[in-house]
PDB file of N, CA and C in Angstrom:
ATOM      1  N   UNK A   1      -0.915  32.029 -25.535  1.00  0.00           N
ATOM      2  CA  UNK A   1       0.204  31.100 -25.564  1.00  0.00           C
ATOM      3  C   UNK A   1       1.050  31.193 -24.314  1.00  0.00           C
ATOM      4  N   UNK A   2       0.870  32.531 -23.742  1.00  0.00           N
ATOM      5  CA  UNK A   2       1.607  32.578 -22.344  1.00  0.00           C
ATOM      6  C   UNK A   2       1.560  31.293 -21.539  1.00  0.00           C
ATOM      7  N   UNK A   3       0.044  31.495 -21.260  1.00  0.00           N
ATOM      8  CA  UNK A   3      -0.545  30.399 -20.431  1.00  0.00           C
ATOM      9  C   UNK A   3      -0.030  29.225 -20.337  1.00  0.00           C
ATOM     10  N   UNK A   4       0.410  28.512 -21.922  1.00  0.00           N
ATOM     11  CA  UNK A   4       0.661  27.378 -22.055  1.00  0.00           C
ATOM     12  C   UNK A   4       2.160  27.303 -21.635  1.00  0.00           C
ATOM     13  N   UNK A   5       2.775  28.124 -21.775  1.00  0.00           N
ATOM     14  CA  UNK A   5       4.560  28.190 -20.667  1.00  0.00           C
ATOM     15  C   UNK A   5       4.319  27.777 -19.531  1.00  0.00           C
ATOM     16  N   UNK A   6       3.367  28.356 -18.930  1.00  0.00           N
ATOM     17  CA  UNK A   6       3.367  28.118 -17.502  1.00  0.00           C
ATOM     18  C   UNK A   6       3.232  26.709 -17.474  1.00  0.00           C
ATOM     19  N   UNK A   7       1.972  26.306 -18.121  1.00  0.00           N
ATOM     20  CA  UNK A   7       2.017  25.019 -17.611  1.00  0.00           C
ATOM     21  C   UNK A   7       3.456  23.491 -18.375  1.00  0.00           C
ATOM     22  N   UNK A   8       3.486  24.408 -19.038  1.00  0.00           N
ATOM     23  CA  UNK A   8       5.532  23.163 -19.062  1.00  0.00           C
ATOM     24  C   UNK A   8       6.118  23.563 -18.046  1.00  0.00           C
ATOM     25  N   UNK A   9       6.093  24.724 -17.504  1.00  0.00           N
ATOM     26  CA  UNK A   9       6.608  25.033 -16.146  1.00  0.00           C
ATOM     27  C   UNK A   9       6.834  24.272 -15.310  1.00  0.00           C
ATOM     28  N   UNK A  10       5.534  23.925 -14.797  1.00  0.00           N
ATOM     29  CA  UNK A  10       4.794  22.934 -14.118  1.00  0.00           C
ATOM     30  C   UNK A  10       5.010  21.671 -14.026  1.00  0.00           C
ATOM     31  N   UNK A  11       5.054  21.576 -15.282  1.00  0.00           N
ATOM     32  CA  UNK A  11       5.248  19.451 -15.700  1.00  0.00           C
ATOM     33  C   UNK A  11       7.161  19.705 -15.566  1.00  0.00           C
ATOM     34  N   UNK A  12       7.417  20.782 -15.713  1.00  0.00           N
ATOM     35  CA  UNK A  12       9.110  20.438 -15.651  1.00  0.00           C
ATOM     36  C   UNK A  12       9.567  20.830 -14.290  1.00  0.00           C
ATOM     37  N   UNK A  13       8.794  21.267 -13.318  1.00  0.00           N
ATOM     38  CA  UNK A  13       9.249  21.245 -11.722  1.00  0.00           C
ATOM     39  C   UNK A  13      10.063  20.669 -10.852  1.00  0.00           C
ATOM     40  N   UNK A  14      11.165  20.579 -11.125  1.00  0.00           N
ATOM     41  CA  UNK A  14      12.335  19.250 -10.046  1.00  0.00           C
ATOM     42  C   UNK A  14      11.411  18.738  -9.162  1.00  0.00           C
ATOM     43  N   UNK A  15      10.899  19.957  -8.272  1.00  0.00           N
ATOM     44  CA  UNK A  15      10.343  19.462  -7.301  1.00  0.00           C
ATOM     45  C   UNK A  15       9.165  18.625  -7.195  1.00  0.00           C
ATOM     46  N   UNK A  16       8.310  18.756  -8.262  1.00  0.00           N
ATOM     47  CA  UNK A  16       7.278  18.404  -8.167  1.00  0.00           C
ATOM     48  C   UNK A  16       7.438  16.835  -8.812  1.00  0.00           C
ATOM     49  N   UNK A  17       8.419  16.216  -9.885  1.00  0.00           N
ATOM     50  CA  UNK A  17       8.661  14.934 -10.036  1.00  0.00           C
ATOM     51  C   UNK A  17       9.408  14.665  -9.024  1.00  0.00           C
ATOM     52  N   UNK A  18      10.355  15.398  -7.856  1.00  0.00           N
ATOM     53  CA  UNK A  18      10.744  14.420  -6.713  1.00  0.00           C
ATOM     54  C   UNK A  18       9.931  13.847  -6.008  1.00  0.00           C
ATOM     55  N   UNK A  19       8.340  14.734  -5.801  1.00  0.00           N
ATOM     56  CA  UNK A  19       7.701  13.855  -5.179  1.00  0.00           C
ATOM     57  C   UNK A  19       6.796  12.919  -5.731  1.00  0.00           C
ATOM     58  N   UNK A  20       6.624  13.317  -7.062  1.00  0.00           N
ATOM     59  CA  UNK A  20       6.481  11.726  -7.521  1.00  0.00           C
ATOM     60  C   UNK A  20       7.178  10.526  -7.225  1.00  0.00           C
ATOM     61  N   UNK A  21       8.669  10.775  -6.961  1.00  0.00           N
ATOM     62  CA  UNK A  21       9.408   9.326  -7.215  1.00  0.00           C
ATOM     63  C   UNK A  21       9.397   8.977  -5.905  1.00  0.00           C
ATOM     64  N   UNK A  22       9.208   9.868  -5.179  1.00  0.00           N
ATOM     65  CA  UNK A  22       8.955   9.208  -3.247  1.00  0.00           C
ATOM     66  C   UNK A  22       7.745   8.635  -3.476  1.00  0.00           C
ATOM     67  N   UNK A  23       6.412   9.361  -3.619  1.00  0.00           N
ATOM     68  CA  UNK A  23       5.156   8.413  -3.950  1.00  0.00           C
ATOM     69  C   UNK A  23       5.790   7.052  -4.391  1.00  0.00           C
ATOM     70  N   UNK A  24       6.046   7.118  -5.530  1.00  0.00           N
ATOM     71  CA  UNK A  24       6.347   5.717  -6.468  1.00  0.00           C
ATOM     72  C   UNK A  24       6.938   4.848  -5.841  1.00  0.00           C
ATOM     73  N   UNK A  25       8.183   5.588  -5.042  1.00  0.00           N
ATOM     74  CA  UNK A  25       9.402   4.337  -4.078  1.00  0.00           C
ATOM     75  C   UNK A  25       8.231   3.782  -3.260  1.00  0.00           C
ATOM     76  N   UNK A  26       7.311   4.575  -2.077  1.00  0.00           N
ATOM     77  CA  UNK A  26       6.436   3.906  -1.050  1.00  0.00           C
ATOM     78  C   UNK A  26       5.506   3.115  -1.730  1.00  0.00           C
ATOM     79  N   UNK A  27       5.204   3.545  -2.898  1.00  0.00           N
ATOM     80  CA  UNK A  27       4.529   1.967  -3.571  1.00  0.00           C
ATOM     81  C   UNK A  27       5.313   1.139  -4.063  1.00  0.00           C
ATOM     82  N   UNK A  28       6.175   0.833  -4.147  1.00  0.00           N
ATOM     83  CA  UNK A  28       6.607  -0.286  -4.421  1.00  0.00           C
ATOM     84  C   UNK A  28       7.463  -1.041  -3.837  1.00  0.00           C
ATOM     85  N   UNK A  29       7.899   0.114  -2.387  1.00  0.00           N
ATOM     86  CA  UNK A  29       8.160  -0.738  -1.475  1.00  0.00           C
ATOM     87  C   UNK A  29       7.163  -1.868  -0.202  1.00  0.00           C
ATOM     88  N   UNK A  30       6.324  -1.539  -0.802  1.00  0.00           N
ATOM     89  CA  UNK A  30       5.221  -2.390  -0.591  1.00  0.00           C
ATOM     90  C   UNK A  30       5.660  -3.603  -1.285  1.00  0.00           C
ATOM     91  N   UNK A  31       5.447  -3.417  -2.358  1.00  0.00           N
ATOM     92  CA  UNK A  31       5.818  -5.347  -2.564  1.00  0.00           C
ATOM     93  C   UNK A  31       7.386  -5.531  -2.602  1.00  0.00           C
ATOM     94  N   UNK A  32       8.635  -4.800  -2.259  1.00  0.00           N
ATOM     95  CA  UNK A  32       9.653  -5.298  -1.934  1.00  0.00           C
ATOM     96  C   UNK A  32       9.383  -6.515  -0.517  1.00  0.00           C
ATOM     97  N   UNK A  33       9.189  -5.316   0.228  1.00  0.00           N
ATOM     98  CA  UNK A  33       9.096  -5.501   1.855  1.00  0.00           C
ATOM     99  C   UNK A  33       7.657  -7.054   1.915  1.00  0.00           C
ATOM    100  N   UNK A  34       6.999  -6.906   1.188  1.00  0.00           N
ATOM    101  CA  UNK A  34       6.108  -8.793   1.075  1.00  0.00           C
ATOM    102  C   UNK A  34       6.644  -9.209   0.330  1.00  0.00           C
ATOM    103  N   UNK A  35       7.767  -9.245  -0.755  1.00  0.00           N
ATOM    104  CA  UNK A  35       8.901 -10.521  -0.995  1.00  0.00           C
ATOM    105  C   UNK A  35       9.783 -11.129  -0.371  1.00  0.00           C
ATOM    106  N   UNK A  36      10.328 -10.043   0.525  1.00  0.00           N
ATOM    107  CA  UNK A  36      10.821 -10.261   1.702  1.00  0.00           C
ATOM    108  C   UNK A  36      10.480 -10.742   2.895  1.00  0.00           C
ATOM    109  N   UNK A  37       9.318 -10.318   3.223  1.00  0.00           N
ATOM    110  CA  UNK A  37       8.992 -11.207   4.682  1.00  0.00           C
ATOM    111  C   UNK A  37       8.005 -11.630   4.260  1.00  0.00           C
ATOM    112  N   UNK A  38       7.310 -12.171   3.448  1.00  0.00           N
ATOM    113  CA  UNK A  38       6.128 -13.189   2.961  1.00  0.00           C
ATOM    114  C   UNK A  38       6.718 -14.324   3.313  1.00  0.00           C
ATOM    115  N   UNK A  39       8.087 -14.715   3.260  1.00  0.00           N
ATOM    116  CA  UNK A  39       8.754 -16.356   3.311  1.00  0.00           C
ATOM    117  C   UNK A  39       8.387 -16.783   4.578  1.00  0.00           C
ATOM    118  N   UNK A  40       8.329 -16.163   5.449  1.00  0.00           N
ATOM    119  CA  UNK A  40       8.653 -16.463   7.280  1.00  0.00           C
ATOM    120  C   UNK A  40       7.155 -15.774   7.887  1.00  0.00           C
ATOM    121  N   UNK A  41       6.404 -14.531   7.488  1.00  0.00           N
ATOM    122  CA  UNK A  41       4.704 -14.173   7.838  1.00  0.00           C
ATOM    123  C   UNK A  41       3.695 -14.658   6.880  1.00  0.00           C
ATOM    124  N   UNK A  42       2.804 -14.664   6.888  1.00  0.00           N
ATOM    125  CA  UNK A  42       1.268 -14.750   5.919  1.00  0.00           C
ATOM    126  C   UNK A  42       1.158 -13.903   6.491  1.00  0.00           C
ATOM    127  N   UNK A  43       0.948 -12.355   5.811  1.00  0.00           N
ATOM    128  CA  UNK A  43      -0.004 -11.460   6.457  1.00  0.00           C
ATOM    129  C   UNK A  43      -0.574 -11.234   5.210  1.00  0.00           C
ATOM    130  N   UNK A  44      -1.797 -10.256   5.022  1.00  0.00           N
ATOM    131  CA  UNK A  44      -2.612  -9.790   3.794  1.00  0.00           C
ATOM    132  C   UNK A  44      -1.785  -8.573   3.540  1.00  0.00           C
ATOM    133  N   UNK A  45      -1.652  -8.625   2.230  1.00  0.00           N
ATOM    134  CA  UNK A  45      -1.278  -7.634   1.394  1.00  0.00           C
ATOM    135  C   UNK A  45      -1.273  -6.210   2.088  1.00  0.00           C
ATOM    136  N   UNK A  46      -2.480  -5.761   2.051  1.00  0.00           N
ATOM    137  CA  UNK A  46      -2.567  -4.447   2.458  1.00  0.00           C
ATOM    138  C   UNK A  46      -2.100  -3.740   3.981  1.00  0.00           C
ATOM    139  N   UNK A  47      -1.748  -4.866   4.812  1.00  0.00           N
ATOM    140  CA  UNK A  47      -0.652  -4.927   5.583  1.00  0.00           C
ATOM    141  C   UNK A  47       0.628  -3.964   5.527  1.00  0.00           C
ATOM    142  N   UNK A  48       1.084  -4.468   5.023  1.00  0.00           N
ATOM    143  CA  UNK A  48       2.407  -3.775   4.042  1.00  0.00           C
ATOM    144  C   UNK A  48       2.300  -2.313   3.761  1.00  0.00           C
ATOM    145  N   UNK A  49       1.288  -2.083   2.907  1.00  0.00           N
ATOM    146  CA  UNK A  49       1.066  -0.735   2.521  1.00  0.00           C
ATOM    147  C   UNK A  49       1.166   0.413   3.954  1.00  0.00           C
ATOM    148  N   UNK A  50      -0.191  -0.310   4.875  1.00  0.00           N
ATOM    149  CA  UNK A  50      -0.274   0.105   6.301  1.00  0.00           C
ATOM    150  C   UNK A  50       1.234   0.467   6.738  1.00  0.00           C
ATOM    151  N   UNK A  51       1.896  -0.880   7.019  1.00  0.00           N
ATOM    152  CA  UNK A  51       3.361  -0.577   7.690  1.00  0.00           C
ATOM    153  C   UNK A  51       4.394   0.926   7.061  1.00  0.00           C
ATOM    154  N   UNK A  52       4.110   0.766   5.749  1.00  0.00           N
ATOM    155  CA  UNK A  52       5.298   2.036   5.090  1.00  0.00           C
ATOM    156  C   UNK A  52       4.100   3.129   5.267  1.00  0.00           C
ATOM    157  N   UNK A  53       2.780   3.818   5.248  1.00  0.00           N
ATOM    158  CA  UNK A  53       2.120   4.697   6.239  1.00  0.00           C
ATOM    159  C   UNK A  53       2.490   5.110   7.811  1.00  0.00           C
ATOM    160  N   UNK A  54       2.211   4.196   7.898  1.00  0.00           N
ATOM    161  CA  UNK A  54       3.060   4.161   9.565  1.00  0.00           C
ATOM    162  C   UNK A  54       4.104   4.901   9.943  1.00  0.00           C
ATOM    163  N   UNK A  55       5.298   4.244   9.068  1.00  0.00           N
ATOM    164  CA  UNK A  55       6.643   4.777   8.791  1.00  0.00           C
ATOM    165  C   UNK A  55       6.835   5.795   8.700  1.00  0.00           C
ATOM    166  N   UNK A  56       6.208   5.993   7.302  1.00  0.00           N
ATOM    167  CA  UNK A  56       6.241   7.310   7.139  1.00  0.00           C
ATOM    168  C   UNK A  56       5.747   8.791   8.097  1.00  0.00           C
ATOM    169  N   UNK A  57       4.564   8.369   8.846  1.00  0.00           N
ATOM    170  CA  UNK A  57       4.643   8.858  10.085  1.00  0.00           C
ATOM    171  C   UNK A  57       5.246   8.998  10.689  1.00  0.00           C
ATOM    172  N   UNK A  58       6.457   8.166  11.611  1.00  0.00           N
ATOM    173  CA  UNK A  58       7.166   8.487  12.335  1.00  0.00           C
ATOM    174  C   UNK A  58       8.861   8.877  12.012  1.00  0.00           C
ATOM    175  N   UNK A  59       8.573   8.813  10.331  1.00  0.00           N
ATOM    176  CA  UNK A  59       9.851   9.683  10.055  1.00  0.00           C
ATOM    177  C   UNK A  59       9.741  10.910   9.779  1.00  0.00           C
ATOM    178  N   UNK A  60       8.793  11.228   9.465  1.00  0.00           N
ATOM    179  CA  UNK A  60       8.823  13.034   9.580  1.00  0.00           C
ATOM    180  C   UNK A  60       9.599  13.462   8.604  1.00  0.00           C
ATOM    181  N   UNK A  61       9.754  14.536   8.371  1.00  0.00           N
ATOM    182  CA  UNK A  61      10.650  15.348   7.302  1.00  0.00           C
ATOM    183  C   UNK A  61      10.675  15.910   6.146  1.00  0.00           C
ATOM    184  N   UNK A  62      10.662  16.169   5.331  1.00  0.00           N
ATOM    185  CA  UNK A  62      10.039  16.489   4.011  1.00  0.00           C
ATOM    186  C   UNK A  62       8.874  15.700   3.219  1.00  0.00           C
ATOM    187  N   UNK A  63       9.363  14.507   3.114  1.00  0.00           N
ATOM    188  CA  UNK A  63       8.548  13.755   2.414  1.00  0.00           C
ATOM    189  C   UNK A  63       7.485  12.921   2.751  1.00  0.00           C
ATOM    190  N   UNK A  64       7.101  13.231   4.211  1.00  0.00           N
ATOM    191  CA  UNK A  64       5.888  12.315   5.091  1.00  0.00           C
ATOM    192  C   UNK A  64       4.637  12.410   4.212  1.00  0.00           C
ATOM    193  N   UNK A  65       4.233  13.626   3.398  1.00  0.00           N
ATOM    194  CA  UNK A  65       3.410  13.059   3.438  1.00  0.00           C
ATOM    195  C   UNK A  65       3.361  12.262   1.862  1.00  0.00           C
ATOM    196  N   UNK A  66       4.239  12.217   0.932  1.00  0.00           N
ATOM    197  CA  UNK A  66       4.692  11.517  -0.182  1.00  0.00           C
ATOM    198  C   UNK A  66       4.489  10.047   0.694  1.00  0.00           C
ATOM    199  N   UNK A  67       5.419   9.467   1.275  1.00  0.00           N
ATOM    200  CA  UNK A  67       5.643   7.922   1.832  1.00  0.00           C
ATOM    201  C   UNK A  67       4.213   7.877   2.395  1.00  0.00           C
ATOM    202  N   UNK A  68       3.617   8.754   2.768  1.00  0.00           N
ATOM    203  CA  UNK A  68       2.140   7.838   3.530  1.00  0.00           C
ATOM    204  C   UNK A  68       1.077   7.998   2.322  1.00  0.00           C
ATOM    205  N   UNK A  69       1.567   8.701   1.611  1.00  0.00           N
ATOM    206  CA  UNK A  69       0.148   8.753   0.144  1.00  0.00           C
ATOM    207  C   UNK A  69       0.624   7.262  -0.495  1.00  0.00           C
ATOM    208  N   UNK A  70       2.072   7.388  -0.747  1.00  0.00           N
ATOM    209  CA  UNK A  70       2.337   6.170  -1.542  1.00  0.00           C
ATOM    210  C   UNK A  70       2.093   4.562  -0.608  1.00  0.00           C
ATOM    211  N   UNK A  71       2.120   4.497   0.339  1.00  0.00           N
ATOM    212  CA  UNK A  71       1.795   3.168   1.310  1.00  0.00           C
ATOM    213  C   UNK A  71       0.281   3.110   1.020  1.00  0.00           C
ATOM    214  N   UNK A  72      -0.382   4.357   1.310  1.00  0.00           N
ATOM    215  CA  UNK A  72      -1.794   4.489   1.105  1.00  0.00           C
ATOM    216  C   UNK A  72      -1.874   3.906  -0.135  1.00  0.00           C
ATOM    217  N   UNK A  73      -1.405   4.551  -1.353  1.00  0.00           N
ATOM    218  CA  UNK A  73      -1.800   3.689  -2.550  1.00  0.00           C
ATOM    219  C   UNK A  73      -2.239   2.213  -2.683  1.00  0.00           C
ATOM    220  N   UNK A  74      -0.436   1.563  -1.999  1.00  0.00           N
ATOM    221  CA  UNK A  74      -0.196   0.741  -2.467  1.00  0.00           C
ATOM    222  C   UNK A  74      -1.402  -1.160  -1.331  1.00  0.00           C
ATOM    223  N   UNK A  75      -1.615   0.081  -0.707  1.00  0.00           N
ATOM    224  CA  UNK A  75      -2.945  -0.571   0.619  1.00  0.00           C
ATOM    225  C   UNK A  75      -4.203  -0.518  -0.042  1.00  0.00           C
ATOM    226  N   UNK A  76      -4.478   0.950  -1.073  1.00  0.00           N
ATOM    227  CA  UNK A  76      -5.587   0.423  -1.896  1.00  0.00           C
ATOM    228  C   UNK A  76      -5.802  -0.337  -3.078  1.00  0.00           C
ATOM    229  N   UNK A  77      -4.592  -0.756  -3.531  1.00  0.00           N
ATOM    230  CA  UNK A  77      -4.395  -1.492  -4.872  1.00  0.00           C
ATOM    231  C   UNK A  77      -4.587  -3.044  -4.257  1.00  0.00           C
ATOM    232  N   UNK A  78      -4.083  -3.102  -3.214  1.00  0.00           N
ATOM    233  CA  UNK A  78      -3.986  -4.372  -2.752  1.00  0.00           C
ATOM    234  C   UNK A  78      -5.480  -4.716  -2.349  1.00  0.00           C
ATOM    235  N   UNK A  79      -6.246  -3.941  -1.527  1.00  0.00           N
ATOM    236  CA  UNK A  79      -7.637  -3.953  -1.047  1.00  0.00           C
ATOM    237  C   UNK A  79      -8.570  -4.630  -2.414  1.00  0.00           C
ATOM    238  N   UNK A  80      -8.359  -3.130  -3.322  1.00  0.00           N
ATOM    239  CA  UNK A  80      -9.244  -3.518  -4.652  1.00  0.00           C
ATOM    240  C   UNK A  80      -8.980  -5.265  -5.723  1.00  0.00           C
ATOM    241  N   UNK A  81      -7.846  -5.139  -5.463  1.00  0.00           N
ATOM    242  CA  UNK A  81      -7.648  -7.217  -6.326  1.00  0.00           C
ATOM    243  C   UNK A  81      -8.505  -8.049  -5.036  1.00  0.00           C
ATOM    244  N   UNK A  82      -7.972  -7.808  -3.507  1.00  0.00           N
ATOM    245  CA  UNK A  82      -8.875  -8.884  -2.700  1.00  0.00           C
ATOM    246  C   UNK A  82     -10.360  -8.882  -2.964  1.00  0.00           C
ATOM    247  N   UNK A  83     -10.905  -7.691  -3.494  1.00  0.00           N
ATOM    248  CA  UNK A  83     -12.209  -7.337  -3.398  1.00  0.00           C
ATOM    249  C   UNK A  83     -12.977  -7.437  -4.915  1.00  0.00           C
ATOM    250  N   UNK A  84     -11.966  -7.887  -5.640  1.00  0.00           N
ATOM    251  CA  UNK A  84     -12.376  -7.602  -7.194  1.00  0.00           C
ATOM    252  C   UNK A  84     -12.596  -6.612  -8.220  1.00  0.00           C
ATOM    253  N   UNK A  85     -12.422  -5.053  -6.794  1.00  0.00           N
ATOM    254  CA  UNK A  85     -12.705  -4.023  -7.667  1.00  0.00           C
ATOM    255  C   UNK A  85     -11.689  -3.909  -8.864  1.00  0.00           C
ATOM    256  N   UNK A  86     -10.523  -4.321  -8.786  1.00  0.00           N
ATOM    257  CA  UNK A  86      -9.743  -3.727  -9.871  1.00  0.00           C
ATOM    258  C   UNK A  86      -9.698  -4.605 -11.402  1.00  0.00           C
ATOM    259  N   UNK A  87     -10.422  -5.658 -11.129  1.00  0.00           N
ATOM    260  CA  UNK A  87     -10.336  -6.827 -12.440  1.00  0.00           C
ATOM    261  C   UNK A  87     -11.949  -6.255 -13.293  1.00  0.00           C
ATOM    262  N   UNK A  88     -12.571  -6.251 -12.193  1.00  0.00           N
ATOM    263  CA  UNK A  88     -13.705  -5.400 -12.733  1.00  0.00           C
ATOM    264  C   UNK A  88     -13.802  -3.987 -13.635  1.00  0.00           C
ATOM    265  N   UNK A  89     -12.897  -2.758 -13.119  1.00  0.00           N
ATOM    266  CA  UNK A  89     -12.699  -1.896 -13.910  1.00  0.00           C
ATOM    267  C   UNK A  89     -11.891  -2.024 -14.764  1.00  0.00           C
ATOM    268  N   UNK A  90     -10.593  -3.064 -14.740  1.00  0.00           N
ATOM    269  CA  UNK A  90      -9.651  -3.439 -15.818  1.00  0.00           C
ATOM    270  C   UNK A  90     -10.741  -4.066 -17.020  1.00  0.00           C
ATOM    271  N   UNK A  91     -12.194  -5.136 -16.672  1.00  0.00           N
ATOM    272  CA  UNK A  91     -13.036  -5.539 -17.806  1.00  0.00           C
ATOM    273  C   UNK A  91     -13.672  -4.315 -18.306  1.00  0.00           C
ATOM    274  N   UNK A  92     -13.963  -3.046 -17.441  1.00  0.00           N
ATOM    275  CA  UNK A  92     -14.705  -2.196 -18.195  1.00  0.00           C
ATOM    276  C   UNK A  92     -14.727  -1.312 -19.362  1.00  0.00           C
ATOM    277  N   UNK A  93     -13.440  -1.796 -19.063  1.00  0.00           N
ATOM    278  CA  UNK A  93     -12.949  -0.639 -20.490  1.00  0.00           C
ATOM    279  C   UNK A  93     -11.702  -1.210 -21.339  1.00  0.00           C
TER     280      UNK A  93
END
């Protein structure tokens, strides 16, 4: 039963849900940032994702590599609908 402490430990980590919510912010500032400039560019989706990667590169600091996993995400979510992968595994199951 020890064992199993540790791991609530774990799931209750400040730290480890802060960097969830940085992941989460860089995905979804992905589709802030194409509600926003979609009016005035056409660029493709996964664009976007790219740009907050980027970013996150050249801001450095604690959370680089949170903001470039989460841009990354949000570049492969976008990839997989252009490509069909994701309607496909959404039918598979």
């Amino acid at each position: 039963m020890a064992e199993l402490g540790n791991y609530f430990d774990e799931i209750a980590d400040v730290d480890s849900w802060i960097s969830i919510v940085v992941i989460a912010a860089a995905f979804f500032a992905g589709s802030v940032m194409k509600n926003t400039i979609e009016r005035s560019v056409d660029a493709p989706d996964e664009l976007y994702g790219v740009v907050i990667m980027v970013g996150g590169v050249f801001a450095g600091g604690d959370y680089q590599h949170e903001i470039v996993t989460g841009g990354g995400l949000y570049t492969l979510d976008k990839a997989m609908e252009r490509f069909g992968v994701k309607s496909k595994v959404q039918e598979a199951v």
